[in-house]
C-alpha atoms as a PDB file:
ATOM      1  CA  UNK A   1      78.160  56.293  55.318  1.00  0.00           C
ATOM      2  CA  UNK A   2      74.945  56.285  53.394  1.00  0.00           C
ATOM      3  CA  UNK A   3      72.535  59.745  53.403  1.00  0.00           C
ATOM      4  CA  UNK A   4      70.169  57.751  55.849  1.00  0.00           C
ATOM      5  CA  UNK A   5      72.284  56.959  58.249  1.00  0.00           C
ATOM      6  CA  UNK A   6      74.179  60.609  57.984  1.00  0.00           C
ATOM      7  CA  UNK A   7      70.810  61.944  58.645  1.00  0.00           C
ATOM      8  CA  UNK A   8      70.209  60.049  61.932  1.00  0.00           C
ATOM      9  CA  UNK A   9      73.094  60.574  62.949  1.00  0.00           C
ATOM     10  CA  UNK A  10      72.668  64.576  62.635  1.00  0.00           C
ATOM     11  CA  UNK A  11      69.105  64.161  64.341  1.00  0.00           C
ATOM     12  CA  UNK A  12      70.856  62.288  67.414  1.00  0.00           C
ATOM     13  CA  UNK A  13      72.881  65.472  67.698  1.00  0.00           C
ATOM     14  CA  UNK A  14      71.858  68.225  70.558  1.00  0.00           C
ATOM     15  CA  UNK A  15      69.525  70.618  69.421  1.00  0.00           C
ATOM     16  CA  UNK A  16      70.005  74.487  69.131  1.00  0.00           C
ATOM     17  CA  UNK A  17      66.898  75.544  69.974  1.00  0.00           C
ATOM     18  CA  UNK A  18      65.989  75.500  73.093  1.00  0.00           C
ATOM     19  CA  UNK A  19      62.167  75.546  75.800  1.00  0.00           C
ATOM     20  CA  UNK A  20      61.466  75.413  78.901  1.00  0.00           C
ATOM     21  CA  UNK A  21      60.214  72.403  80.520  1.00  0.00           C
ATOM     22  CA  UNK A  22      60.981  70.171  77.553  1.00  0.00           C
ATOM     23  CA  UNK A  23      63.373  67.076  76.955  1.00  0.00           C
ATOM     24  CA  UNK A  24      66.378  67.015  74.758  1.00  0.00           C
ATOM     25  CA  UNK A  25      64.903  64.921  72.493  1.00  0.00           C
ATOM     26  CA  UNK A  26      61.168  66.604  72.794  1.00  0.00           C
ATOM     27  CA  UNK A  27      63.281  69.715  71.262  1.00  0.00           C
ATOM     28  CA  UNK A  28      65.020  67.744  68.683  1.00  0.00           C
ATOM     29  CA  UNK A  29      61.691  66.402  67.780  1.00  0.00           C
ATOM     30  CA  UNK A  30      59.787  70.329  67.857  1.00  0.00           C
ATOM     31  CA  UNK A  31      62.852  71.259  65.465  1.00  0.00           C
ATOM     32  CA  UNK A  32      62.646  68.169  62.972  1.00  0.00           C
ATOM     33  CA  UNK A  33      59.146  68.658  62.933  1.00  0.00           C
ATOM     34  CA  UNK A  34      59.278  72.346  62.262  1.00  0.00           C
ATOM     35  CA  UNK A  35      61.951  71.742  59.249  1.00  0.00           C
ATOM     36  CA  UNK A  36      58.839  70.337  56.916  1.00  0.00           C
ATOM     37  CA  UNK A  37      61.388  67.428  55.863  1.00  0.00           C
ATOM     38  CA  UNK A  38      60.046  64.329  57.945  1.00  0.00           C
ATOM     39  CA  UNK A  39      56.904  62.715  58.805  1.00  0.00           C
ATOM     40  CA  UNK A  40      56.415  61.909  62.363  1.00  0.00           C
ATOM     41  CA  UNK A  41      57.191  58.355  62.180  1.00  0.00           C
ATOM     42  CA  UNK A  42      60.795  59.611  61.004  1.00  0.00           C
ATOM     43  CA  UNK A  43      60.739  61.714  63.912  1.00  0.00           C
ATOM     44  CA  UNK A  44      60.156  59.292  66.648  1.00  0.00           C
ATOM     45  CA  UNK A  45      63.100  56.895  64.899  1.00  0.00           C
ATOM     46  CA  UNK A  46      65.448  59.801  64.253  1.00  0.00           C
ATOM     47  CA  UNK A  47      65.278  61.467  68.031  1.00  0.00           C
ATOM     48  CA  UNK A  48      65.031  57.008  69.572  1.00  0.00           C
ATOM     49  CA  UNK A  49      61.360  57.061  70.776  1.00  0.00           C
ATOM     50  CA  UNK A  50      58.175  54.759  69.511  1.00  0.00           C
ATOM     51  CA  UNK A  51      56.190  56.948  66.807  1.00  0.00           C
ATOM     52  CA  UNK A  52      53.030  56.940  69.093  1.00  0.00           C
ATOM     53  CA  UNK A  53      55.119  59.083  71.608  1.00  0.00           C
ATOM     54  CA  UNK A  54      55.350  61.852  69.088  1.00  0.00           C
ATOM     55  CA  UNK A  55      51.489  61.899  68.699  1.00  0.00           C
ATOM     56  CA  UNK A  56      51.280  62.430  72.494  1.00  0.00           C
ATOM     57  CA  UNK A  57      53.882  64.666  72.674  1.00  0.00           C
ATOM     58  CA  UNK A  58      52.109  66.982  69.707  1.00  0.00           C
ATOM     59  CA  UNK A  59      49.235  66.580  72.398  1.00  0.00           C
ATOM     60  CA  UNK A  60      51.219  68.938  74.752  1.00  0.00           C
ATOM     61  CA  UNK A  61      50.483  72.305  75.504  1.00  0.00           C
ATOM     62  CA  UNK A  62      53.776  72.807  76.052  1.00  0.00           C
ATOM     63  CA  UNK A  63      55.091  70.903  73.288  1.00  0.00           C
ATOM     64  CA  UNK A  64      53.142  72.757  70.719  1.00  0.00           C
ATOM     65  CA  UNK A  65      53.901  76.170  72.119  1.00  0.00           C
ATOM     66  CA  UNK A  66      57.559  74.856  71.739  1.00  0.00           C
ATOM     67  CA  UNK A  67      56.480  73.999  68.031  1.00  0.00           C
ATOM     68  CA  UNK A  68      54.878  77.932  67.221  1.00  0.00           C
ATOM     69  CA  UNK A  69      57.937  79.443  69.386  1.00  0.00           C
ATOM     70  CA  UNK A  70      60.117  77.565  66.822  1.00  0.00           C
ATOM     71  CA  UNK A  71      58.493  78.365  64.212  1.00  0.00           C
ATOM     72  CA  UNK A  72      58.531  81.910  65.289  1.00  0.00           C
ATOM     73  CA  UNK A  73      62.169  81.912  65.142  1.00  0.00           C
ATOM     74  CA  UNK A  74      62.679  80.894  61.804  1.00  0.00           C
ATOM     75  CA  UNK A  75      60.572  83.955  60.745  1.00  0.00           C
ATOM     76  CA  UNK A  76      62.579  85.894  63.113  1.00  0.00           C
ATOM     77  CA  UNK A  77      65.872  83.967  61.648  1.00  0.00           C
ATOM     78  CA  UNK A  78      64.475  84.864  57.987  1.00  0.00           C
ATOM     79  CA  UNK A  79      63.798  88.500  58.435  1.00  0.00           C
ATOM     80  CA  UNK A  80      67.097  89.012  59.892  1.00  0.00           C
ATOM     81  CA  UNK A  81      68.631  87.290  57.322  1.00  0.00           C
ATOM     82  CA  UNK A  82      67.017  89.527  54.335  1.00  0.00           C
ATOM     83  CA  UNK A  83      67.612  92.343  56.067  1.00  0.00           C
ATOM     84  CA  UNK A  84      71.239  92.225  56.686  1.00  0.00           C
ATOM     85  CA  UNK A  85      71.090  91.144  52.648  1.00  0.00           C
ATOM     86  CA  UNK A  86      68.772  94.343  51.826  1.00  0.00           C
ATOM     87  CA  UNK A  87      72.085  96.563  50.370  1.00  0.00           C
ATOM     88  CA  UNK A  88      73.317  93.996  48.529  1.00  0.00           C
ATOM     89  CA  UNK A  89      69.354  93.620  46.747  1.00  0.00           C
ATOM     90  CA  UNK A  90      69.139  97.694  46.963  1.00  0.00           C
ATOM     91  CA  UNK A  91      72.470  97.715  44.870  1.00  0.00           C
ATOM     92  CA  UNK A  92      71.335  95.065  42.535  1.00  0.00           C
ATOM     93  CA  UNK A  93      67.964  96.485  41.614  1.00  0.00           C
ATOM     94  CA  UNK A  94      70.000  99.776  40.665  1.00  0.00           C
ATOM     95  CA  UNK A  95      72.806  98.374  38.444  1.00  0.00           C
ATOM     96  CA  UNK A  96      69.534  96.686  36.968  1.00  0.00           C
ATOM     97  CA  UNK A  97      68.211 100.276  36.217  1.00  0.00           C
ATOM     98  CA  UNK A  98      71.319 101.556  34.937  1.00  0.00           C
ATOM     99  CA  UNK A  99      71.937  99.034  32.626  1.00  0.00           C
ATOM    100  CA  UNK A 100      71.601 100.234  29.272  1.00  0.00           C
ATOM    101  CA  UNK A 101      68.322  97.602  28.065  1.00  0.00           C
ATOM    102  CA  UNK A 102      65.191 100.114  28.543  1.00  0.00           C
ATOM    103  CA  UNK A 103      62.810  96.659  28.758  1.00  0.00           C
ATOM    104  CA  UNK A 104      64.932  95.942  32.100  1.00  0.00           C
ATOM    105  CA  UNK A 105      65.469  99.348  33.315  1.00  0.00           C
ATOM    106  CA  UNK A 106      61.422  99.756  33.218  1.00  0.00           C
ATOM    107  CA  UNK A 107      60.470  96.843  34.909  1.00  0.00           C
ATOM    108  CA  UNK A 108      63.355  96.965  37.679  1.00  0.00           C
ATOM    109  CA  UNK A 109      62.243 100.810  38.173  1.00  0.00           C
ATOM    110  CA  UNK A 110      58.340  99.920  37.908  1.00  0.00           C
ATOM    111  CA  UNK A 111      59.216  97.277  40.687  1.00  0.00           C
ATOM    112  CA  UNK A 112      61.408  99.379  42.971  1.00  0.00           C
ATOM    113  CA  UNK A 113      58.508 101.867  42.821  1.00  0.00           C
ATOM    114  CA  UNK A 114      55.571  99.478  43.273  1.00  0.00           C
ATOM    115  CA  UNK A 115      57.616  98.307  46.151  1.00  0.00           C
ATOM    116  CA  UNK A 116      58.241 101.670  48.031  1.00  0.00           C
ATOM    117  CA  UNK A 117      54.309 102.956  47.155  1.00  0.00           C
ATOM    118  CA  UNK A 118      52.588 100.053  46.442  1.00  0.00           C
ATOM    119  CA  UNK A 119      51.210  98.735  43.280  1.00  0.00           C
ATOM    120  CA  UNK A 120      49.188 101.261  41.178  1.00  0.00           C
ATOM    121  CA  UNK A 121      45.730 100.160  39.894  1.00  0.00           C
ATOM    122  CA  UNK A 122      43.248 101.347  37.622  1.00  0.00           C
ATOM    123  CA  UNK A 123      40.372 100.653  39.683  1.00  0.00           C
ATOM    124  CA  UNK A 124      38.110 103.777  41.153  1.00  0.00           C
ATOM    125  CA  UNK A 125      35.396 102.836  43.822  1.00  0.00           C
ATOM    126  CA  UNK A 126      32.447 104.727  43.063  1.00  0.00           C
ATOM    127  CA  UNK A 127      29.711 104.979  46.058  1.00  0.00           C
ATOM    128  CA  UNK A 128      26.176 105.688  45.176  1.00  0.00           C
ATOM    129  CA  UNK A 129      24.954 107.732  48.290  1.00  0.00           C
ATOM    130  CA  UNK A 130      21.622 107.883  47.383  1.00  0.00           C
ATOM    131  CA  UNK A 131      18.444 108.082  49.501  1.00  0.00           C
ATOM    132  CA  UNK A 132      17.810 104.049  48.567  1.00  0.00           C
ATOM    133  CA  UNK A 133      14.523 104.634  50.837  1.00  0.00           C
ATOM    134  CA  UNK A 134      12.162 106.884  49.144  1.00  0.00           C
ATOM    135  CA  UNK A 135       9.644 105.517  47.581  1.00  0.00           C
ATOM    136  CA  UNK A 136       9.109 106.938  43.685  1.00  0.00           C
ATOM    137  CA  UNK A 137       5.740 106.614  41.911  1.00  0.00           C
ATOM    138  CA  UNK A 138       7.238 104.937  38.532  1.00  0.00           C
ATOM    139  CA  UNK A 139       4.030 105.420  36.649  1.00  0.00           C
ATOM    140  CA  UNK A 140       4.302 108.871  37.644  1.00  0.00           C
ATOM    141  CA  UNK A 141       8.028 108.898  36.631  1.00  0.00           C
ATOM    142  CA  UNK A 142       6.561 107.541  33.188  1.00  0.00           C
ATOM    143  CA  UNK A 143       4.315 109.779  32.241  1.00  0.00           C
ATOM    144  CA  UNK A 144       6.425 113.152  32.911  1.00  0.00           C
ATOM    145  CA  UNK A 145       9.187 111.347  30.672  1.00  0.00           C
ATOM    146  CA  UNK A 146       6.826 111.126  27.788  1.00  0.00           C
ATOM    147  CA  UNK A 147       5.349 114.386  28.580  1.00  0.00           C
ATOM    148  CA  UNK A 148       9.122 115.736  28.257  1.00  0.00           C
ATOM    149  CA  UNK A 149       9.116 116.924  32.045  1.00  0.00           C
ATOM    150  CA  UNK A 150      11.920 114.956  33.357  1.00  0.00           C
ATOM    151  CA  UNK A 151      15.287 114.100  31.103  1.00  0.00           C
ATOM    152  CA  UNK A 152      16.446 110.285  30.872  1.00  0.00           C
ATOM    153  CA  UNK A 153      18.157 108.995  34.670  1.00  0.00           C
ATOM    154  CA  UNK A 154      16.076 111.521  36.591  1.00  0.00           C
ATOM    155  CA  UNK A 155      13.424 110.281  38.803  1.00  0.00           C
ATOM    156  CA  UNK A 156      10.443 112.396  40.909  1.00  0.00           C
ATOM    157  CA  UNK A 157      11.375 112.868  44.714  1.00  0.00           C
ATOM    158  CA  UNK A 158       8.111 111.635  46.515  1.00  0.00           C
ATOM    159  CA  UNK A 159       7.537 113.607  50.105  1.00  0.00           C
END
């Protein structure tokens, strides 16, 4: 049987996930459309209906809640999946750690740490909380610099 026709074939079957107030094949369609793997024209041939019924049906409130809801899943699918699998990468990054080439053990250890407090930077934020409103008399400001009155970076306050 050729990879085409398997693939029909596996598109005709019933779908797992499941909506309210949607057809069988309107939830085959939401999860063959959620996969990323077909256009919509495959869609409509690989669930039996006309390719302008998918449009319509992507129309549908209820049908496009059905989309996000599966969608939704998969994230929810995902996360549970990596997190059942988080020992098994815990106990990896360790053995990296621990094993005996300092250029590895460094960058496993400087990503286990960035990953538990977050990347360090090198960046400081400096505010300048200065009174931006006053006005300053520059020629003033001049003249007491050349006079020797005021040092370089300081300016007159004017009342």
């Amino acid at each position: 049987m050729s990879d085409e026709k398997n693939t029909k074939q596996k598109a005709r079957t019933r779908p797992t996930f499941e909506y309210e107030g949607l057809t069988e094949k309107q939830l085959k369609a939401v999860e063959l459309l959620q996969s990323g793997e077909y256009a919509k024209y495959e869609v409509a041939e690989m669930v039996g209906v006309h390719r302008n019924t998918i449009t319509e049906w992507c129309k549908m409130d209820r049908f496009r809640a059905a989309l996000r809801e599966c969608a939704q899943e998969k994230i929810r699918a995902a996360n549970r999946q990596m997190e059942s699998n988080t020992n098994i990468a815990t106990s990896k990054i360790l053995k990296l750690i621990n094993c005996g080439d300092k250029d590895t053990e460094f960058k496993a250890a400087k990503y286990l740490l960035d990953r538990v407090f977050g990347k360090t930077t090198a960046k400081v934020q400096i505010e300048d909380n200065t009174d931006k409103d006053k006005d300053v008399d520059i020629e003033s400001a001049l003249k007491d610099f050349r006079d020797g009155k005021i040092a370089i970076g300081e300016l007159p306050e004017n009342d």
